[in-house]
Protein backbone atom coordinates (compact mmCIF):
# COMPACT_ATOMS: atom_id res chain seq x y z
CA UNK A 1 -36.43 -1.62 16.99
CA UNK A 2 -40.14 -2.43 18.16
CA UNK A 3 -41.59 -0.42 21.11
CA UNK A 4 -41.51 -2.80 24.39
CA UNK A 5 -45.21 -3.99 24.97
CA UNK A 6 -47.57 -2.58 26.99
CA UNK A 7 -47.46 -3.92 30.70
CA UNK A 8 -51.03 -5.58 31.66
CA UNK A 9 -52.05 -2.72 33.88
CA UNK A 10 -51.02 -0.10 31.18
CA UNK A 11 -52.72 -1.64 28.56
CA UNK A 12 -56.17 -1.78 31.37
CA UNK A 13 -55.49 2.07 31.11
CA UNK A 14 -54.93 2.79 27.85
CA UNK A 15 -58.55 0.80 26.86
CA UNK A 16 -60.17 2.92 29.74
CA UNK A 17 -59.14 5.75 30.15
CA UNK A 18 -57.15 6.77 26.62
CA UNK A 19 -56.94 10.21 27.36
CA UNK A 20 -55.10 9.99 30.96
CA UNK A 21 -53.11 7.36 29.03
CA UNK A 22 -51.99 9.69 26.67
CA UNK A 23 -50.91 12.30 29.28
CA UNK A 24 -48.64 9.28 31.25
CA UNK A 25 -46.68 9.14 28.43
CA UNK A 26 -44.70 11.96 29.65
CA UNK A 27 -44.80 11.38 33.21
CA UNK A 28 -41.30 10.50 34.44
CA UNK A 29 -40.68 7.09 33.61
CA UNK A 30 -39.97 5.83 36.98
CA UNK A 31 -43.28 6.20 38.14
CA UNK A 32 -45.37 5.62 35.03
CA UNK A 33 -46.36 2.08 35.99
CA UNK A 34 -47.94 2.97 39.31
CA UNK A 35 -49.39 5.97 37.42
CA UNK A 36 -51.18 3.42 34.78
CA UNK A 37 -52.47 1.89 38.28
CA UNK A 38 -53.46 4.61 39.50
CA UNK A 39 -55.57 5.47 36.00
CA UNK A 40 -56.76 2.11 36.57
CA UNK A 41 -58.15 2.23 39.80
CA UNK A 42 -59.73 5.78 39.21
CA UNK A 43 -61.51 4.09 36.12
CA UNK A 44 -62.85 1.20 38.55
CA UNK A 45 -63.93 3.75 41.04
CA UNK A 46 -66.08 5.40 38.33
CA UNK A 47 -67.46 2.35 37.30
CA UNK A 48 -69.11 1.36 40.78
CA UNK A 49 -71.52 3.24 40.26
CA UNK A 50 -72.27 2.40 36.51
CA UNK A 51 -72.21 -1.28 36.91
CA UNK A 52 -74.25 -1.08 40.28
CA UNK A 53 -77.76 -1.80 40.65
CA UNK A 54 -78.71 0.75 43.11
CA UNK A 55 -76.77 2.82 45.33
CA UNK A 56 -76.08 0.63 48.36
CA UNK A 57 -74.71 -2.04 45.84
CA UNK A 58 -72.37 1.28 44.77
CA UNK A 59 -71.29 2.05 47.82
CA UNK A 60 -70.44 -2.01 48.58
CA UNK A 61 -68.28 -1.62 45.53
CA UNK A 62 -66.39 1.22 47.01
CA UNK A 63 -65.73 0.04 50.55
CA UNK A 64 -64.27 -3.41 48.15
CA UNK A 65 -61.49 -0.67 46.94
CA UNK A 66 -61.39 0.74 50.74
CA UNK A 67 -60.29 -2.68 52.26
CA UNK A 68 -57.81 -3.51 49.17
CA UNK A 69 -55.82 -0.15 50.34
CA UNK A 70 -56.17 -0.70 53.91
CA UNK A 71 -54.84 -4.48 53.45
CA UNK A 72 -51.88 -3.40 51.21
CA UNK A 73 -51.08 -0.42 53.64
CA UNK A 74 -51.22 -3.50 56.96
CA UNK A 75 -48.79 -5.79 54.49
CA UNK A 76 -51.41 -7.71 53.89
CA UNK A 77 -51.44 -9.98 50.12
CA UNK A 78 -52.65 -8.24 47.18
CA UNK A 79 -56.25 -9.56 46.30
CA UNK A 80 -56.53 -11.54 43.10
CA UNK A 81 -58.05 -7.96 40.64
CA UNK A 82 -56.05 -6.91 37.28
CA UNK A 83 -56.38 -3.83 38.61
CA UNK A 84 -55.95 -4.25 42.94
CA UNK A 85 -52.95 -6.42 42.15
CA UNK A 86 -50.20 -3.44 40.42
CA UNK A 87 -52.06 -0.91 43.06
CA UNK A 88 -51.04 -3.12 46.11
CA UNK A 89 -47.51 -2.72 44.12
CA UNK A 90 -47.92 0.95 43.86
CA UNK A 91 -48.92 0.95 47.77
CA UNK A 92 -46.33 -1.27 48.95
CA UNK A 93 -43.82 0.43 46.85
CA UNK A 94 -44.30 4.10 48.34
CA UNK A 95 -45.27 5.54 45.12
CA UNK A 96 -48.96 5.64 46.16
CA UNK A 97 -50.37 6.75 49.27
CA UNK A 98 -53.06 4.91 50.80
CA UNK A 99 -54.85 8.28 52.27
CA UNK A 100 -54.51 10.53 49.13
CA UNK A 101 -56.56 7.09 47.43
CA UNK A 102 -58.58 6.28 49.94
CA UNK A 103 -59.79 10.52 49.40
CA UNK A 104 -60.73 9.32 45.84
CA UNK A 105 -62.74 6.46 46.63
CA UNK A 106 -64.63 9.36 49.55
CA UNK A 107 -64.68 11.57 46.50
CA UNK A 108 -66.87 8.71 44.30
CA UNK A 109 -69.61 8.75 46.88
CA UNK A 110 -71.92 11.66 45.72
CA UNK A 111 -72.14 9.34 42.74
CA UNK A 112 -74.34 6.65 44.94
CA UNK A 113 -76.63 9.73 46.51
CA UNK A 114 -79.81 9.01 45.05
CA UNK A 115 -81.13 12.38 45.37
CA UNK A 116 -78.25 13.23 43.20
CA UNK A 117 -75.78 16.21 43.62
CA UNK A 118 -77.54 19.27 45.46
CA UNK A 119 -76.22 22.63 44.45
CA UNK A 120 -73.59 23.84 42.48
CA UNK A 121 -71.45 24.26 45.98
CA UNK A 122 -71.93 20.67 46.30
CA UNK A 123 -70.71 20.17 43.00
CA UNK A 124 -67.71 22.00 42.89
CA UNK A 125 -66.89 20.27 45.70
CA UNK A 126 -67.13 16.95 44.22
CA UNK A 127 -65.01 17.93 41.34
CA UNK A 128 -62.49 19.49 43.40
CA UNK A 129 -62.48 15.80 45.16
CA UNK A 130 -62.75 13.59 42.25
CA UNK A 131 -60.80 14.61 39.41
CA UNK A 132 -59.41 17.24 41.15
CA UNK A 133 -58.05 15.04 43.21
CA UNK A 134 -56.65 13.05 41.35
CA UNK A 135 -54.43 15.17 39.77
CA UNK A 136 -52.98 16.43 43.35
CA UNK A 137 -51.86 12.45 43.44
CA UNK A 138 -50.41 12.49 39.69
CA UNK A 139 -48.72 15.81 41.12
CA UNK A 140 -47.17 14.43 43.34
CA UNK A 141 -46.50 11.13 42.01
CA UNK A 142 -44.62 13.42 38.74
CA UNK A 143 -42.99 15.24 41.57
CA UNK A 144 -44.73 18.53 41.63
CA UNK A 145 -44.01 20.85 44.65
CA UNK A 146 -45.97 21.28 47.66
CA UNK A 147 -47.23 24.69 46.06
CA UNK A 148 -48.22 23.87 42.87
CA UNK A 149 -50.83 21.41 44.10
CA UNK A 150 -53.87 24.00 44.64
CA UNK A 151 -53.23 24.74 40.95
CA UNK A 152 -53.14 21.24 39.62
CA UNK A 153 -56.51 20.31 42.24
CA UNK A 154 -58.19 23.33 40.08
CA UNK A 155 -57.57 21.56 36.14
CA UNK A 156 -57.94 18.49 37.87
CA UNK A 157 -61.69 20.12 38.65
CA UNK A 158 -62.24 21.45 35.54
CA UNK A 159 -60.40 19.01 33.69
CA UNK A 160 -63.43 16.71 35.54
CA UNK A 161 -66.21 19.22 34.43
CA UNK A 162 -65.28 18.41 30.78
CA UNK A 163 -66.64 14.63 31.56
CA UNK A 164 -69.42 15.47 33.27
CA UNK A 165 -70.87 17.44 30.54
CA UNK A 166 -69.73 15.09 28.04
CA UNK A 167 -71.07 12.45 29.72
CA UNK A 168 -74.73 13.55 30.20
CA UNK A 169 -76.28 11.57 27.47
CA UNK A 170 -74.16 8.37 29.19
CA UNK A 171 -75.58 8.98 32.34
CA UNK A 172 -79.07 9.31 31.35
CA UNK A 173 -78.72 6.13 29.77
CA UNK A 174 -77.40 4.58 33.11
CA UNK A 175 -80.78 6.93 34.60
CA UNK A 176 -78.75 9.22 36.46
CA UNK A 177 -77.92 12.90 36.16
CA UNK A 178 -74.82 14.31 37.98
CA UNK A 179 -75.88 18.20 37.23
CA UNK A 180 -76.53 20.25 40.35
CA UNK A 181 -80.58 20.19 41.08
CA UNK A 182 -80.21 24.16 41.82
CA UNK A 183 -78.67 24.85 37.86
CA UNK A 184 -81.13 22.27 36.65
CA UNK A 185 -84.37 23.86 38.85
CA UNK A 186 -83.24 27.98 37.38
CA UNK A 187 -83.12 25.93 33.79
CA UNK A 188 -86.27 24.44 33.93
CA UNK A 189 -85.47 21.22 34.36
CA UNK A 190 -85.31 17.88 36.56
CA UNK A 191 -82.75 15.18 36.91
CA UNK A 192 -85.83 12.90 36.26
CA UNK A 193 -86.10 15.35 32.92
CA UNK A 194 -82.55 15.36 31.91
CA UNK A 195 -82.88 11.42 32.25
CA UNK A 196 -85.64 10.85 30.27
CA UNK A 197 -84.68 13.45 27.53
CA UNK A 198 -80.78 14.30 27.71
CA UNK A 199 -81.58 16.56 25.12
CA UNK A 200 -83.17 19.19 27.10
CA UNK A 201 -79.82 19.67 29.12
CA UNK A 202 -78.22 21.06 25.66
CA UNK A 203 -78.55 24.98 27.08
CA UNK A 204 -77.24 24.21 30.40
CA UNK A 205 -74.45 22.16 29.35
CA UNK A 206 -73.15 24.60 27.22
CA UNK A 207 -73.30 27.70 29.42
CA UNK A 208 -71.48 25.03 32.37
CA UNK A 209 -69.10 24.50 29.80
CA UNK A 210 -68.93 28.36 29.03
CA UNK A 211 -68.31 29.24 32.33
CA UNK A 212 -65.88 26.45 33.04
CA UNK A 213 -63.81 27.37 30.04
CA UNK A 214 -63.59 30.95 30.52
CA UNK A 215 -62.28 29.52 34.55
CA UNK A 216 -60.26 27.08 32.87
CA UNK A 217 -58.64 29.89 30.49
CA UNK A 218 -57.72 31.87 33.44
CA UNK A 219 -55.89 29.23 35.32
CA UNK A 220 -53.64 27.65 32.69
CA UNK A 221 -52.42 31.30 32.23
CA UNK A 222 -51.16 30.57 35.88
CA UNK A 223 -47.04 29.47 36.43
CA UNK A 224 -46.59 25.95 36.98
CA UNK A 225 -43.41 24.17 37.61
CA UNK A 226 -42.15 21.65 35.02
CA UNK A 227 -42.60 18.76 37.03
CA UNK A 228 -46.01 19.71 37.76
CA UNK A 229 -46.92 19.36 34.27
CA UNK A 230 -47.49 15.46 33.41
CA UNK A 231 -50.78 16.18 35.50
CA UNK A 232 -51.89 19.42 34.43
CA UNK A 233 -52.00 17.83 30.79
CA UNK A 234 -55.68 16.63 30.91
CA UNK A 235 -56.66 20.04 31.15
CA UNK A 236 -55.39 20.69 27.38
CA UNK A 237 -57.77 18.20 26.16
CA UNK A 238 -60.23 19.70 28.79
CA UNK A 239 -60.12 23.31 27.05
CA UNK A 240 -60.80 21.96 23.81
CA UNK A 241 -63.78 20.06 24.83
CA UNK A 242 -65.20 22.91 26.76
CA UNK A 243 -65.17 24.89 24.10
CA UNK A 244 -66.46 22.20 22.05
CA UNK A 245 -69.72 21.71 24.18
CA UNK A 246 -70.29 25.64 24.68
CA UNK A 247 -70.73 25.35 20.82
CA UNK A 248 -73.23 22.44 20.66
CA UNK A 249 -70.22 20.41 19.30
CA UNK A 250 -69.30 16.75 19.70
CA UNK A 251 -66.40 15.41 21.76
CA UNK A 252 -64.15 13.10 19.04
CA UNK A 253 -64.00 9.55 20.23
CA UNK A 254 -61.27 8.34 19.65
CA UNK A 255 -59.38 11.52 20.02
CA UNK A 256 -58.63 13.07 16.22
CA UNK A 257 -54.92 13.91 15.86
CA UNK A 258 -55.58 17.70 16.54
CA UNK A 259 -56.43 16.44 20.30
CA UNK A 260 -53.01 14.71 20.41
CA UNK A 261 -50.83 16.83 18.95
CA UNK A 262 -51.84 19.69 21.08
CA UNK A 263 -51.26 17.43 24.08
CA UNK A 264 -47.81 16.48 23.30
CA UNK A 265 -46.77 20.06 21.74
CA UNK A 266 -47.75 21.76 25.96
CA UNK A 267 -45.76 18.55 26.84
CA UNK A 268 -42.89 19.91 24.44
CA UNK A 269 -42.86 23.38 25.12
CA UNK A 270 -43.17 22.73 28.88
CA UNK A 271 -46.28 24.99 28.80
CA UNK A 272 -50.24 24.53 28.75
């Protein structure tokens, strides 16, 4: 028998975001549609920045995804988006909440700072809000107990580090740099720098990515409850990559069938 085709708004996530689409596959299947929405919109958040001009044209972008919540949370219609229409669904439905996404749109707006990201406090912070985030909403889309959250907001973060550093030579090209000024100034280098010359970042990157595994190592060591587990999945992919960039190494795009396999074997044995 053929596989049932792809929904619109899964197929929206599976093009963007491939490697959250691959972790949905095991999230319970009564909630994997508004997942795929919420993929969606995360993927739409990140772009307001990369298809903006400047930074107030960002930001305009941003407060477009603020009203679409607040008008699906007031029973308002869904606005005519392939991607605000199955998240008004989501809304309305009660599988999404409209605070947990209106905290990652917030979370998006050290992306529009044109000074960039400050210190590495700063940045922390805005992976703990960002991808970090995010996965407290998978969590408890999947289900996940109150308690397992803190756990899931930390591989959300460094699940979130893993693109940033990944990222850097994307950025540059976009002329932006989302590396804390403080680790860039003790390296020797500037945004403007990094920018210009991604290259130069190489010895930063990989001791961030380092330090992030050895973090990352520490918390998947950490219990988490089986229904908690759908969103602590990106963090598999995460550890490989980390480890990949501490070594100078590329990221495989698309993902090579190691990446997948060790995805759906932590899926299978109910343990990252």
């Amino acid at each position: 028998m053929a596989d049932a085709p792809l929904s619109p708004i899964a197929a929206f996530a599976r093009a963007h975001d491939p490697d959250r689409f691959l972790t949905a596959l095991f999230m319970p299947a009564a909630v994997r549609e508004a997942f795929f929405a919420l993929i969606a919109f995360n993927h739409e958040l990140a772009r307001a920045r990369e298809a903006a001009t400047n930074p107030v044209a960002a930001l305009i972008r941003l407060q477009w995804w603020r009203d679409a919540v607040t008008e699906a949370t007031a029973g308002k219609p869904p606005r005519r988006h392939e991607v605000a229409a199955p998240l008004h669904a989501a809304i309305v439905s009660g599988a999404l909440a409209a605070d947990d996404l209106t905290g990652l749109i917030d979370a998006r707006e050290p992306e529009a700072e044109e000074e960039g990201i400050p210190t590495r406090e700063a940045f922390g912070a805005y992976l703990r809000a960002g991808a970090g985030g995010f996965a407290v909403v998978a969590g408890r889309l999947a289900g996940a107990p109150p308690e397992a959250l803190p756990l899931l907001q930390r591989l959300g973060a460094l699940h979130g580090l893993s693109g940033v550093l990944r990222s850097v030579p994307a950025h540059a090209a976009q002329g932006r740099c989302l590396l804390p000024r403080d680790a860039l100034a003790e390296a020797g280098l500037s945004a403007e720098g990094v920018v210009a010359d991604p290259g130069s970042a190489q010895g930063l990157v990989a001791a961030l990515a380092e330090e992030g595994g050895t973090m990352l190592d520490k918390a998947m060591t950490e219990a988490l409850p089986r229904a908690a587990l759908p969103a602590a999945l990106p963090a598999v992919l995460a550890r490989r990559d980390l480890r990949r960039i501490a070594r100078g190494m590329p990221v495989p795009r698309p993902r090579g069938l190691g990446d997948r396999l060790a995805v759906t074997w932590a899926a299978f044995r109910a343990r990252l």
